[in-house]
Protein backbone atom coordinates (compact mmCIF):
# COMPACT_ATOMS: atom_id res chain seq x y z
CA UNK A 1 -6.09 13.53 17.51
CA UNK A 2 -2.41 13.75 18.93
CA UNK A 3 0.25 15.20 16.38
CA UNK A 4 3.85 14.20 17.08
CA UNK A 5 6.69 17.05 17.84
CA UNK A 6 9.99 16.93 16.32
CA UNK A 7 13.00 19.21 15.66
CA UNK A 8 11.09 21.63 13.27
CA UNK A 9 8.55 22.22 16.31
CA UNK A 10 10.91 23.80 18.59
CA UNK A 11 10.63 27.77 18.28
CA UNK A 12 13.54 28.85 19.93
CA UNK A 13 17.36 28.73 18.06
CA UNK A 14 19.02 26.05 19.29
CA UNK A 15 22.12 26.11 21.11
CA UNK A 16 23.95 24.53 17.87
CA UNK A 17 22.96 27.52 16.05
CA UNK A 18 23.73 29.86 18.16
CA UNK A 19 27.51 28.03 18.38
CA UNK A 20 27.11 28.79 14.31
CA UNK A 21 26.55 32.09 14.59
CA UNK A 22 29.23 33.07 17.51
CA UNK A 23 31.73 31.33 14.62
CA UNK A 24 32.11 28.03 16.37
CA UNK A 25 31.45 24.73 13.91
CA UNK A 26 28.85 22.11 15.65
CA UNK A 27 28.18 18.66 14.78
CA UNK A 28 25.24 16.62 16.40
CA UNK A 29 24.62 12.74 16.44
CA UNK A 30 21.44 11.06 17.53
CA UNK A 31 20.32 13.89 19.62
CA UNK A 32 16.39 13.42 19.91
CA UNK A 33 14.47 15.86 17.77
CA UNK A 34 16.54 17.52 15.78
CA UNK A 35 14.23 15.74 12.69
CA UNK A 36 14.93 17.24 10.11
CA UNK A 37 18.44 18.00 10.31
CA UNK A 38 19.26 21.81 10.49
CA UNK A 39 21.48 23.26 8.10
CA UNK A 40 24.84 24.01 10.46
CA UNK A 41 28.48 25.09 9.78
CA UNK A 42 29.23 21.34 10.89
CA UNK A 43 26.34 18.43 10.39
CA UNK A 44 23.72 16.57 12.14
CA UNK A 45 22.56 13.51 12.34
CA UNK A 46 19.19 13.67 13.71
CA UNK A 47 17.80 10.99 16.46
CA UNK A 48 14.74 9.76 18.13
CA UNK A 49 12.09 11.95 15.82
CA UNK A 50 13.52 10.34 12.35
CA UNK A 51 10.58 8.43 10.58
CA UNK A 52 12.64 5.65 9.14
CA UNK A 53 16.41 5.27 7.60
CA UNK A 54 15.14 6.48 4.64
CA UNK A 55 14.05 9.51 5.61
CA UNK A 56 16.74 12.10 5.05
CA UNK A 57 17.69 12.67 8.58
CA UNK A 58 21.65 13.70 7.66
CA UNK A 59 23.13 17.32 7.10
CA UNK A 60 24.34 17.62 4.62
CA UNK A 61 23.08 14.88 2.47
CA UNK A 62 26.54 14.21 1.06
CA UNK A 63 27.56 12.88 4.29
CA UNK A 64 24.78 10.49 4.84
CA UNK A 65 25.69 8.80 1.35
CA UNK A 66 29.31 8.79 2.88
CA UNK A 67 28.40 7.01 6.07
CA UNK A 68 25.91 4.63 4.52
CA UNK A 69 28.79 3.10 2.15
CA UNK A 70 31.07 2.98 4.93
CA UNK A 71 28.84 1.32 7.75
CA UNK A 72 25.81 0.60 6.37
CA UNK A 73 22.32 1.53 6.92
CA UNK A 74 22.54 3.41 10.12
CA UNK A 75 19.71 2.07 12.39
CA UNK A 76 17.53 4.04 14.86
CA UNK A 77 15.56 1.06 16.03
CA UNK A 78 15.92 -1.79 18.05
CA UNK A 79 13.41 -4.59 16.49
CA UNK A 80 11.12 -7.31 18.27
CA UNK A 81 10.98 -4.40 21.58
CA UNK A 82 6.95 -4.73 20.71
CA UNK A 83 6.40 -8.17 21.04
CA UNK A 84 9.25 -9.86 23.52
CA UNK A 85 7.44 -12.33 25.04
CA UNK A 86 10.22 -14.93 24.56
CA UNK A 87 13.29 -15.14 25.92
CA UNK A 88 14.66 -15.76 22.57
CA UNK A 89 13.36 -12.28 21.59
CA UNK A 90 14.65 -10.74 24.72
CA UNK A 91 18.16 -12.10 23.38
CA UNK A 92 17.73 -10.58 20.26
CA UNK A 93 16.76 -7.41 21.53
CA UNK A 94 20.17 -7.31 23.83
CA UNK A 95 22.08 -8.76 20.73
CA UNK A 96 20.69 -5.79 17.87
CA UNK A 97 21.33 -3.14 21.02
CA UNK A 98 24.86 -3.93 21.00
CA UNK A 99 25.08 -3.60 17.00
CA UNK A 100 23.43 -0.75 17.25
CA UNK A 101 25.66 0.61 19.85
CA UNK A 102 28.66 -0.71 18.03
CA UNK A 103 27.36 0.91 14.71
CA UNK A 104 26.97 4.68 16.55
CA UNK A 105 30.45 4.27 18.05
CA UNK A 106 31.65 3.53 14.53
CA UNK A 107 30.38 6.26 13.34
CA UNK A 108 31.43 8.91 15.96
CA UNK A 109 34.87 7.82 15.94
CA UNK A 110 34.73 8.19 12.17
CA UNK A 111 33.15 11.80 12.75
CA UNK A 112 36.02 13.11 15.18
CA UNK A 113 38.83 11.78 12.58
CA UNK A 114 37.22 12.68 9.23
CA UNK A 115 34.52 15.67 10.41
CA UNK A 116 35.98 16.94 13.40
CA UNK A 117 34.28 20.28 14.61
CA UNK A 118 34.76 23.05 17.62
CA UNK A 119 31.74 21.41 19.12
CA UNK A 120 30.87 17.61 18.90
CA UNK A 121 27.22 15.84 20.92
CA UNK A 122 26.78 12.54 20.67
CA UNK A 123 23.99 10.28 21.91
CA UNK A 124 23.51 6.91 22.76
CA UNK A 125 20.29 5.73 23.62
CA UNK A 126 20.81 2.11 24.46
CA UNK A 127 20.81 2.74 28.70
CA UNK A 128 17.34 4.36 28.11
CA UNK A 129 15.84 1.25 26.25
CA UNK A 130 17.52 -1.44 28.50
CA UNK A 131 16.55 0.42 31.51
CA UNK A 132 12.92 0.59 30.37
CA UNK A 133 12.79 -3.31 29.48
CA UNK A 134 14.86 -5.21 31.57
CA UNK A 135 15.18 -3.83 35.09
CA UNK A 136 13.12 -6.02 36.48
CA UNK A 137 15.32 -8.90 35.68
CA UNK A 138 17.71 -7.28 38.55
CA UNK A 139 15.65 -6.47 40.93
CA UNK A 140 14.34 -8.77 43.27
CA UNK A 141 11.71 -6.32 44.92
CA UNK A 142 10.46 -6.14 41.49
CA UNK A 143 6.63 -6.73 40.86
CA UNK A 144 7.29 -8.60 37.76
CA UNK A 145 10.50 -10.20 39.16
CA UNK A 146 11.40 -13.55 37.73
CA UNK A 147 14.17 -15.39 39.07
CA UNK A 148 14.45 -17.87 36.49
CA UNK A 149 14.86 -15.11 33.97
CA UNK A 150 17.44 -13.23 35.74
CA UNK A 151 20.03 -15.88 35.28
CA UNK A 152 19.62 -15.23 31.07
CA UNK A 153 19.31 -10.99 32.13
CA UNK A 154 20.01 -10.03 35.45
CA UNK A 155 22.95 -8.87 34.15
CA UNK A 156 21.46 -6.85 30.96
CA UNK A 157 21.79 -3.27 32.41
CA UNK A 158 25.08 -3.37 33.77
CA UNK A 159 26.04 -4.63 30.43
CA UNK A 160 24.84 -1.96 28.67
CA UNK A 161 26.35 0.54 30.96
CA UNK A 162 30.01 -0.92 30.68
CA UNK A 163 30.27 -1.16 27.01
CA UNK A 164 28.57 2.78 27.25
CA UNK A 165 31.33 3.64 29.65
CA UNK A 166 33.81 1.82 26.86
CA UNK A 167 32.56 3.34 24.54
CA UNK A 168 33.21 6.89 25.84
CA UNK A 169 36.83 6.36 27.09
CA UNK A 170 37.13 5.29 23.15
CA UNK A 171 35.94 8.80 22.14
CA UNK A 172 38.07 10.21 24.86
CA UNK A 173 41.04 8.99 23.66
CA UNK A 174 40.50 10.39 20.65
CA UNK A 175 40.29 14.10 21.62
CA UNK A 176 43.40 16.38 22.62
CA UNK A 177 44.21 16.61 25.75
CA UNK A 178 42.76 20.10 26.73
CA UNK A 179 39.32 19.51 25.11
CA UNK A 180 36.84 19.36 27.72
CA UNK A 181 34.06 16.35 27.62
CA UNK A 182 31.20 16.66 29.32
CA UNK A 183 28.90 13.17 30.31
CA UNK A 184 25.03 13.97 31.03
CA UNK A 185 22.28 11.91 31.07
CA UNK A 186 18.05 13.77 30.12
CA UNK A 187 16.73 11.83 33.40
CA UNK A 188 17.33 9.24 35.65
CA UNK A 189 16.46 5.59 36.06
CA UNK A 190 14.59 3.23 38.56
CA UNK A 191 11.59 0.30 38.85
CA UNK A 192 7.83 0.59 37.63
CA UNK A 193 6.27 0.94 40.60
CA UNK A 194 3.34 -1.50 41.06
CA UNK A 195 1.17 1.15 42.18
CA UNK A 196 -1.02 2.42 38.59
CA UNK A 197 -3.44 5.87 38.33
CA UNK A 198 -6.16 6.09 36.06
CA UNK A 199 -6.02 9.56 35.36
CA UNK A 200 -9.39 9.88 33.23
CA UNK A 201 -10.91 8.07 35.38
CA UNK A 202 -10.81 9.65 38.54
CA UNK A 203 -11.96 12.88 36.84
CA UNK A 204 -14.92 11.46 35.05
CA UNK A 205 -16.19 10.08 38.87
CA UNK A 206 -15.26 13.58 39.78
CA UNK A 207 -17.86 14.46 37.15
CA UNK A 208 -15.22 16.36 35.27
CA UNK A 209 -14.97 14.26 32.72
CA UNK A 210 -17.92 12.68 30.23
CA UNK A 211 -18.55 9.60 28.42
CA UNK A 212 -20.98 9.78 25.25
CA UNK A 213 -24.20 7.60 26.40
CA UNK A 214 -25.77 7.09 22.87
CA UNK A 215 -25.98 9.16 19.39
CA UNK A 216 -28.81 10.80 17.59
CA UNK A 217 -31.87 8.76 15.77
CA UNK A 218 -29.90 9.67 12.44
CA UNK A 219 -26.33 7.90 13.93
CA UNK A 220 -27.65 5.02 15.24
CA UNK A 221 -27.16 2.72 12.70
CA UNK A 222 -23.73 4.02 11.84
CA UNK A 223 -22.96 4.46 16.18
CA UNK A 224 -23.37 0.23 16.25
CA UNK A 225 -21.69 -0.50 13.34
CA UNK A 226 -18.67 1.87 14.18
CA UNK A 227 -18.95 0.49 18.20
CA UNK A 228 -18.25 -2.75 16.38
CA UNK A 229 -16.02 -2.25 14.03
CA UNK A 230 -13.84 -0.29 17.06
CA UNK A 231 -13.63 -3.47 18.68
CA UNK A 232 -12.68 -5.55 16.02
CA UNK A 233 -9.98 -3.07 15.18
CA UNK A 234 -8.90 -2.87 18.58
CA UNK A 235 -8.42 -7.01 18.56
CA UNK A 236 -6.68 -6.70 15.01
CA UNK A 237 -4.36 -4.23 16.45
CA UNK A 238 -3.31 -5.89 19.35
CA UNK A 239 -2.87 -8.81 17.45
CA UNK A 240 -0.94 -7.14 14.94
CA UNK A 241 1.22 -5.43 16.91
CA UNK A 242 2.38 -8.32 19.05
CA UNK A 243 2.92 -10.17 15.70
CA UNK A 244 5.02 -7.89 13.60
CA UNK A 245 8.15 -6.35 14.07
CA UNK A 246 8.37 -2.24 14.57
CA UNK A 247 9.51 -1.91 10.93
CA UNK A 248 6.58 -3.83 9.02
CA UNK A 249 4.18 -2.34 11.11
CA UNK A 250 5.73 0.90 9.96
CA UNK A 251 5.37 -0.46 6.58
CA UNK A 252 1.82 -1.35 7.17
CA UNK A 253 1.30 2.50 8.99
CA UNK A 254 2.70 4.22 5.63
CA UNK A 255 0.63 2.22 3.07
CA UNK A 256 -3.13 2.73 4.95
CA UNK A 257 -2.24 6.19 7.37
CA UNK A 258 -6.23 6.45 7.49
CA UNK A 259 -6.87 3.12 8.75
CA UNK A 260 -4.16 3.53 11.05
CA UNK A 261 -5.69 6.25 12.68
CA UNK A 262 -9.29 4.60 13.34
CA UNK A 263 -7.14 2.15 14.35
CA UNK A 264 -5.26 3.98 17.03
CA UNK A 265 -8.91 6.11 18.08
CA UNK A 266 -9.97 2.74 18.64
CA UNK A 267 -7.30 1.67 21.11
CA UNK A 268 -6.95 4.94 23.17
CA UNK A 269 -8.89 6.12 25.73
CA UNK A 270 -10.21 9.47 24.20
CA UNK A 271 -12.84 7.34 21.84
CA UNK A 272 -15.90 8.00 23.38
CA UNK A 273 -15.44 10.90 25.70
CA UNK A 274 -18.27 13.50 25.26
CA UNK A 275 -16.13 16.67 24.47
CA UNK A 276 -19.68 18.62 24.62
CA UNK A 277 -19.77 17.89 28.82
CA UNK A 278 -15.95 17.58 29.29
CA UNK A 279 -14.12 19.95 31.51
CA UNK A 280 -10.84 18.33 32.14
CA UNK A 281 -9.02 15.24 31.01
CA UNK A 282 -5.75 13.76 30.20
CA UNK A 283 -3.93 12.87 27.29
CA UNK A 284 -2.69 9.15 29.18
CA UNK A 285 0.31 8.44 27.22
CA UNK A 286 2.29 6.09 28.84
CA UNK A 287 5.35 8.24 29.18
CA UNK A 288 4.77 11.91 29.24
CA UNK A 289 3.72 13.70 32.12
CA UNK A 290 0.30 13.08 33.62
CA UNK A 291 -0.88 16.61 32.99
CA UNK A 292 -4.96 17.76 33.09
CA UNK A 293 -5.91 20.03 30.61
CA UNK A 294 -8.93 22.09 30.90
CA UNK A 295 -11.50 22.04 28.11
CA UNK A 296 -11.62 26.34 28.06
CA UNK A 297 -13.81 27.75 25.84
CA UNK A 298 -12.01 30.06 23.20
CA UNK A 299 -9.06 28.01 23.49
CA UNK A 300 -10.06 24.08 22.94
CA UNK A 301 -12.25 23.96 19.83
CA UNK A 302 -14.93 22.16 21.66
CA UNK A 303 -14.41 23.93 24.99
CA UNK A 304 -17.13 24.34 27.60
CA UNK A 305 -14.93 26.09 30.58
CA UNK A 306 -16.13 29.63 31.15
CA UNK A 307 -12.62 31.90 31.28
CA UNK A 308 -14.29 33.10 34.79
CA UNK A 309 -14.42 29.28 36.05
CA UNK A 310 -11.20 28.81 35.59
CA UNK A 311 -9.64 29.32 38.82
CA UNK A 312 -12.00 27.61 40.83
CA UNK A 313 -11.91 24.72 38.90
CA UNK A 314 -8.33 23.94 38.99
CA UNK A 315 -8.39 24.73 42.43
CA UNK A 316 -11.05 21.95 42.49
CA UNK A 317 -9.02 19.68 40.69
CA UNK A 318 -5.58 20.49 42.46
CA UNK A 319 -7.49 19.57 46.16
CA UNK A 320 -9.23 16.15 44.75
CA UNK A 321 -5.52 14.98 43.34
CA UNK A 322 -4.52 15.39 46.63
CA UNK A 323 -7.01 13.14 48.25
CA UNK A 324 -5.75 10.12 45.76
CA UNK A 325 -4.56 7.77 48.58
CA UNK A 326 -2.61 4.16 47.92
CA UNK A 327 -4.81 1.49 48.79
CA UNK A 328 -2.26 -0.05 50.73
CA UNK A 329 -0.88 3.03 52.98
CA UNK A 330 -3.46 5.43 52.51
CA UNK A 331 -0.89 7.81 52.38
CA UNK A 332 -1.10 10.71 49.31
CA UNK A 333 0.39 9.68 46.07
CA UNK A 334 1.16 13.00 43.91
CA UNK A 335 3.55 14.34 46.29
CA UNK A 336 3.34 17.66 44.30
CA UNK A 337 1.14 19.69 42.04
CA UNK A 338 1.80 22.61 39.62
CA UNK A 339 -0.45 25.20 38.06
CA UNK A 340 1.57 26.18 34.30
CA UNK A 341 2.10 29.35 35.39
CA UNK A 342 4.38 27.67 38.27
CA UNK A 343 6.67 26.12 35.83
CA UNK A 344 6.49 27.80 31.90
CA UNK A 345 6.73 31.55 31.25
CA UNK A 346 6.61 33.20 28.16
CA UNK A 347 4.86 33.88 24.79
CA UNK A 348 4.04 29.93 24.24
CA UNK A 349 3.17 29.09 27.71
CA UNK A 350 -0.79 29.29 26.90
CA UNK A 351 0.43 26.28 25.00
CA UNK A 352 1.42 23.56 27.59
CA UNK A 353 -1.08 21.60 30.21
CA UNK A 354 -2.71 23.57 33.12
CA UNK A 355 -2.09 21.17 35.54
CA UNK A 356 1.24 19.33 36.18
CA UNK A 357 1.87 16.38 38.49
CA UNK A 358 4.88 15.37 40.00
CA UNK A 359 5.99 11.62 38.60
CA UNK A 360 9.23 10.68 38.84
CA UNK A 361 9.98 11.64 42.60
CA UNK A 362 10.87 9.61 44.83
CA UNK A 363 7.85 10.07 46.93
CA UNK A 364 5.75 10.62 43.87
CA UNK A 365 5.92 7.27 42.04
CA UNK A 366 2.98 5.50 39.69
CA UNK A 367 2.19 4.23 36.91
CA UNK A 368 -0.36 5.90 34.01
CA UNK A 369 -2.37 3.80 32.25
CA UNK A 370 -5.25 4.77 29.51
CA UNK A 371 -8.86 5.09 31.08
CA UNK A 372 -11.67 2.97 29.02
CA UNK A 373 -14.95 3.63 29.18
CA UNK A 374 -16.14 0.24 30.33
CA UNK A 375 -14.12 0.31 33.66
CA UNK A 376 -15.44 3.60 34.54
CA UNK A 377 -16.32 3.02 37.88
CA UNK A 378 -13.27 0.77 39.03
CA UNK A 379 -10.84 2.54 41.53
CA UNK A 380 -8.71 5.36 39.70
CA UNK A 381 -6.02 3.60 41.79
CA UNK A 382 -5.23 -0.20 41.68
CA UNK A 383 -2.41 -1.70 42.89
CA UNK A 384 -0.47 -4.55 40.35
CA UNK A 385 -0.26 -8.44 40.93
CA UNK A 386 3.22 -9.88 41.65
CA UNK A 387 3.82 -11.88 38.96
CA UNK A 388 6.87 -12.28 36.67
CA UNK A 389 6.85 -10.32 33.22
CA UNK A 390 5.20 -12.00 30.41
CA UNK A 391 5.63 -9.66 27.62
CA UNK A 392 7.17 -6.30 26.35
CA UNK A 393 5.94 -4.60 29.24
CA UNK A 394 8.18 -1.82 30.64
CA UNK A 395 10.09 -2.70 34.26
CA UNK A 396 11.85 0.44 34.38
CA UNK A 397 11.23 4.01 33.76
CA UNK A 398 12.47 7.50 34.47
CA UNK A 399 13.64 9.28 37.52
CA UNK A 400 13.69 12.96 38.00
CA UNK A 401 17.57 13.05 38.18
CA UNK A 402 20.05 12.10 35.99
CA UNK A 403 23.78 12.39 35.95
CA UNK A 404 26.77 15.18 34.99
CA UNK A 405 30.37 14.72 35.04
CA UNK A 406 33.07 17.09 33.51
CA UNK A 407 36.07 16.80 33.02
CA UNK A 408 38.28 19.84 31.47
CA UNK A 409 41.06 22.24 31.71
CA UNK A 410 39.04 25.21 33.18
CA UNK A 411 37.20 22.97 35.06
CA UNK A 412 37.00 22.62 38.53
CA UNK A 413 38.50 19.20 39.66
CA UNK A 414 36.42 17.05 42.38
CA UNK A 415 33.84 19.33 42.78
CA UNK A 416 30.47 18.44 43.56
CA UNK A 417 27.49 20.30 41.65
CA UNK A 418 24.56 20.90 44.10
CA UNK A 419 20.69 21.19 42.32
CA UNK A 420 21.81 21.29 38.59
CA UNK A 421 18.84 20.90 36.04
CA UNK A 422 18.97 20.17 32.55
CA UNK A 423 18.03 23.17 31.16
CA UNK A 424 21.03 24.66 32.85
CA UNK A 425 23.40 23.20 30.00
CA UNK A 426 22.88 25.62 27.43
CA UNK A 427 23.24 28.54 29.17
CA UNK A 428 26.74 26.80 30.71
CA UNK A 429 28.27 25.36 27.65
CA UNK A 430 27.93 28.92 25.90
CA UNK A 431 29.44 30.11 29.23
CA UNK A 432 32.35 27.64 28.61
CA UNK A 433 32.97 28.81 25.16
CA UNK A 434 32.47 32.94 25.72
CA UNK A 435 29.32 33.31 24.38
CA UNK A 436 26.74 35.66 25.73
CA UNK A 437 23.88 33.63 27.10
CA UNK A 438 20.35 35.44 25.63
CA UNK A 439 18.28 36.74 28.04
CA UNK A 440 15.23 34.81 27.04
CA UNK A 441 17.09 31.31 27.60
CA UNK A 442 15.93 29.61 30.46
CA UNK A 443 18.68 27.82 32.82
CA UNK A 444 21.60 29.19 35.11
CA UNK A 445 25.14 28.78 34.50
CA UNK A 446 26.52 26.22 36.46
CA UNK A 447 29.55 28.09 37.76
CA UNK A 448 30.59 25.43 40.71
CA UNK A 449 31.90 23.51 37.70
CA UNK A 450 34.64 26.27 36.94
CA UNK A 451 37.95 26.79 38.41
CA UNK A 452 37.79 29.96 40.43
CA UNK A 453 40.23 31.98 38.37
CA UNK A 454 38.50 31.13 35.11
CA UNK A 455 35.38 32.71 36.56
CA UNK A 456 37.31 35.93 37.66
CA UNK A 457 38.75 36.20 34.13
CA UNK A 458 35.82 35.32 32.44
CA UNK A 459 32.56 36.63 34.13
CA UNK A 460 29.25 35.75 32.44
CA UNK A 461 27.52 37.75 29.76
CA UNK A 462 23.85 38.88 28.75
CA UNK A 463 22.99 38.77 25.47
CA UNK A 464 19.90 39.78 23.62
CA UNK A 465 16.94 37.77 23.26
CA UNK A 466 17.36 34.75 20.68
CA UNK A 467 13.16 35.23 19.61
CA UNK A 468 11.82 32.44 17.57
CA UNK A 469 13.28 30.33 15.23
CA UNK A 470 12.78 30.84 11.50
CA UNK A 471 12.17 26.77 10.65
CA UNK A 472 9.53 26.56 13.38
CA UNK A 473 6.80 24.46 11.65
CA UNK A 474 3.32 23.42 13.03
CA UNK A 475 2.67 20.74 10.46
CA UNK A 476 5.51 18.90 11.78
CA UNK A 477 5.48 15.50 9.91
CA UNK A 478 3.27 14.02 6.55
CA UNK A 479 0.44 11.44 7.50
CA UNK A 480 2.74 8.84 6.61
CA UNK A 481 5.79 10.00 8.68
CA UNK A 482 3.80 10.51 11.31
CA UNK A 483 2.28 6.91 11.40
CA UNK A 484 6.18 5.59 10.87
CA UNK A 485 7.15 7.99 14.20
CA UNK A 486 4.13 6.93 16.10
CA UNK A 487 5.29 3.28 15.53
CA UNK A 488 8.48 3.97 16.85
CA UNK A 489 7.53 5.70 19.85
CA UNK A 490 5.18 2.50 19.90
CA UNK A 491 7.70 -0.15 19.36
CA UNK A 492 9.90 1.69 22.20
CA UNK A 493 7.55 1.59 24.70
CA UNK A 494 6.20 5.56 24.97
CA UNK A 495 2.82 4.86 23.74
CA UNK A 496 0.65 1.97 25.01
């Protein structure tokens, strides 16, 4: 079963409430998971994790009724991204990402003249989604380059990233002339690489990972009817999801959640692994993190992996990933590979995968795709046909670095920031503002972004540790927000 995060799973205080409670006013727009809204000296308007436009995803509630009779319902979604397998769709698409764009520039000019606060984040998530679905329309070394289609989108990206750029000197504009703006982007962008690991696979021929071969005497009869009905849900699924549009299969995902999720069993890869024999695997969505989880007994509820075996067998596992070679080179493709302990500290580290591979490096680039049980024994890595893009299938995807430009009146003019990460952002913006960064917050402050005699004047403070927050939740969503969020995340491409 996978269970969807959103704002009320984050355990830490976030950086708007710790702006709250250091007396500065916040207001948030679109920011992904920050579903539901948090009650702030300020507002938010949450992003990404909202269900539907229904959902009540504004603080306070007053202002959503105030923005919904001024621009309408405010839209999340982008429709038709599940099923573009027409160029008229593909205009479409571009055509509701520019109202959509339009409509959140609307609104955040409306925001700065009507609810203007110390602290304003906005987000626009337009170059993510374009990025994701039309790259390959500009690229000629593309695998699923088309050169009849890049005369109708060639130009799709660019486009998206001009009227973003617009849109920002807008906002600019707006703001007095010693407020500083910063510009920063979660990752980077580039090409799907034709180059695709089966994850699952490769540890099942490593004999890590187990397949169930048959049931008991007393399942049989209910083992062939489910291993057909699986497969005609699986059909109706696919059908279905190429044939409706992201918001009535949300409809469809609210009124049966149950079928929904025999539905989705069906389609992954996890429906008939042996959990009994399993010592590793991977979850395989398409775009989070290739990680390997071990099956460890006392932790996993079906887990098999001795606490003393541990070590040897990711040291197993961390030697094999380095033998995956590209057919073509048969040079290494995981250029790196962490243990957890490598990368997460702290009281909820137990919490995150044991295994971590590098993906969106340079020299670390490939596909994931979900392992099925009937192509068990095909090569855990296969190399794509050329062959120009036939449906909603992503030609772009993320890169490990993104972008972050300042501009300010403490700020440091043409200067160049060297290794900056994203979790370094908190830690500088309370910097910026003279608020003691908690000891427990991860990140650096960026100081090569300050004019030297700011940082004489103002040198960085400790503060105490921010502990956990008080809304954390583990239930996260209802069945039937959850099946709405899943087809989002579906509809956008993060989950095959």
């Amino acid at each position: 079963q996978m269970n969807y995060a959103n704002g009320a799973s984050r355990r830490s205080p976030t950086i708007w409430k710790l702006l709250n409670a250091a007396g500065f006013s916040v207001g948030t727009m679109n920011i992904p998971f920050t579903y539901p809204p948090e009650a702030l000296d300020g507002f938010q308007i949450s992003g990404l994790d909202t269900p539907t436009a229904s959902s009540p995803f504004v603080y306070p509630p007053a202002l959503k009724r105030e923005l919904v009779k001024r621009f309408g319902k405010i839209d999340h979604d982008v429709r038709f991204l599940g099923f573009m397998s027409t160029d008229r769709r593909r205009t479409q698409v571009l055509a509701e990402m520019e109202k959509i764009d339009r409509q959140w520039a609307s609104v955040a000019l409306y925001l700065l003249e009507h609810h203007p606060q110390d602290v304003m984040m906005f987000v626009f998530m337009s170059i993510d989604t374009v990025q994701h679905y039309f790259w390959q329309y500009m690229d000629p070394g593309h695998f699923l380059y088309d050169p009849k289609a890049e005369a109708l989108f060639g130009n799709a990206v660019r486009k998206v990233y001009e009227r973003l750029d617009a849109v920002t000197g807008e906002i600019i504009a707006k703001l007095a002339a010693d407020t500083t703006v910063l510009v920063v982007s979660d990752h980077g962008g580039g090409p799907v690489v034709d180059r695709t690991l089966f994850l699952n696979r490769y540890l099942h021929q490593l004999g890590l990972l187990h397949y169930r071969e048959k049931q008991s005497d007393g399942q049989k009869g209910r083992f062939r009817l489910s291993k057909v009905g699986s497969k005609i849900l699986r059909g109706g699924f696919s059908v279905l999801r190429k044939s409706l549009s992201s918001r009535q299969k949300s409809l469809l995902a609210e009124l049966f959640p149950a079928l929904r999720k025999k539905a989705e069993l069906a389609y992954t890869s996890f429906e008939h692994i042996d959990w009994n024999r399993t010592k590793a695997y991977c979850s395989e969505v398409l775009a989070s993190p290739p990680s390997i989880w071990i099956n460890l007994k006392g932790v996993k509820s079906r887990g098999i992996v001795e606490p003393a075996e541990y070590r040897a067998l990711t040291d197993f596992i961390i030697e094999k990933l380095g033998e995956l070679k590209d057919p073509r080179t048969g040079k290494p493709i995981i250029a790196r590979v962490y243990r957890r302990d490598e990368i997460f500290h702290g009281p909820f580290a137990q919490e995150t995968a044991d295994i971590i591979l590098d993906w969106w490096s340079e020299d670390s680039l490939f596909s994931t795709l979900p392992s099925f049980k009937k192509d068990k024994d095909k090569p855990p890595v296969i190399i794509r046909e050329h062959q120009p893009s036939q449906d909603s299938e992503w030609g772009g995807t993320h890169r490990l670095h993104g972008i972050l430009i300042g501009r300010g009146p403490v700020l440091a003019a043409g200067a160049e920031i060297e290794n900056a990460r994203l979790i370094d952002l908190a830690p500088t913006i309370l910097y910026l503002l003279g608020v003691p960064v908690p000891e427990d917050m991860d990140g650096k402050v960026l100081t090569g972004m300050f004019r030297s005699d700011f940082l004489a004047a103002h040198p960085c403070q400790a503060g105490d540790a921010s502990g956990v927050s008080e809304r954390y939740s583990t239930t996260g969503y209802t069945e039937a927000e959850s099946a709405q969020v899943e087809e989002r995340l579906r509809a956008l491409g993060y989950l095959e």
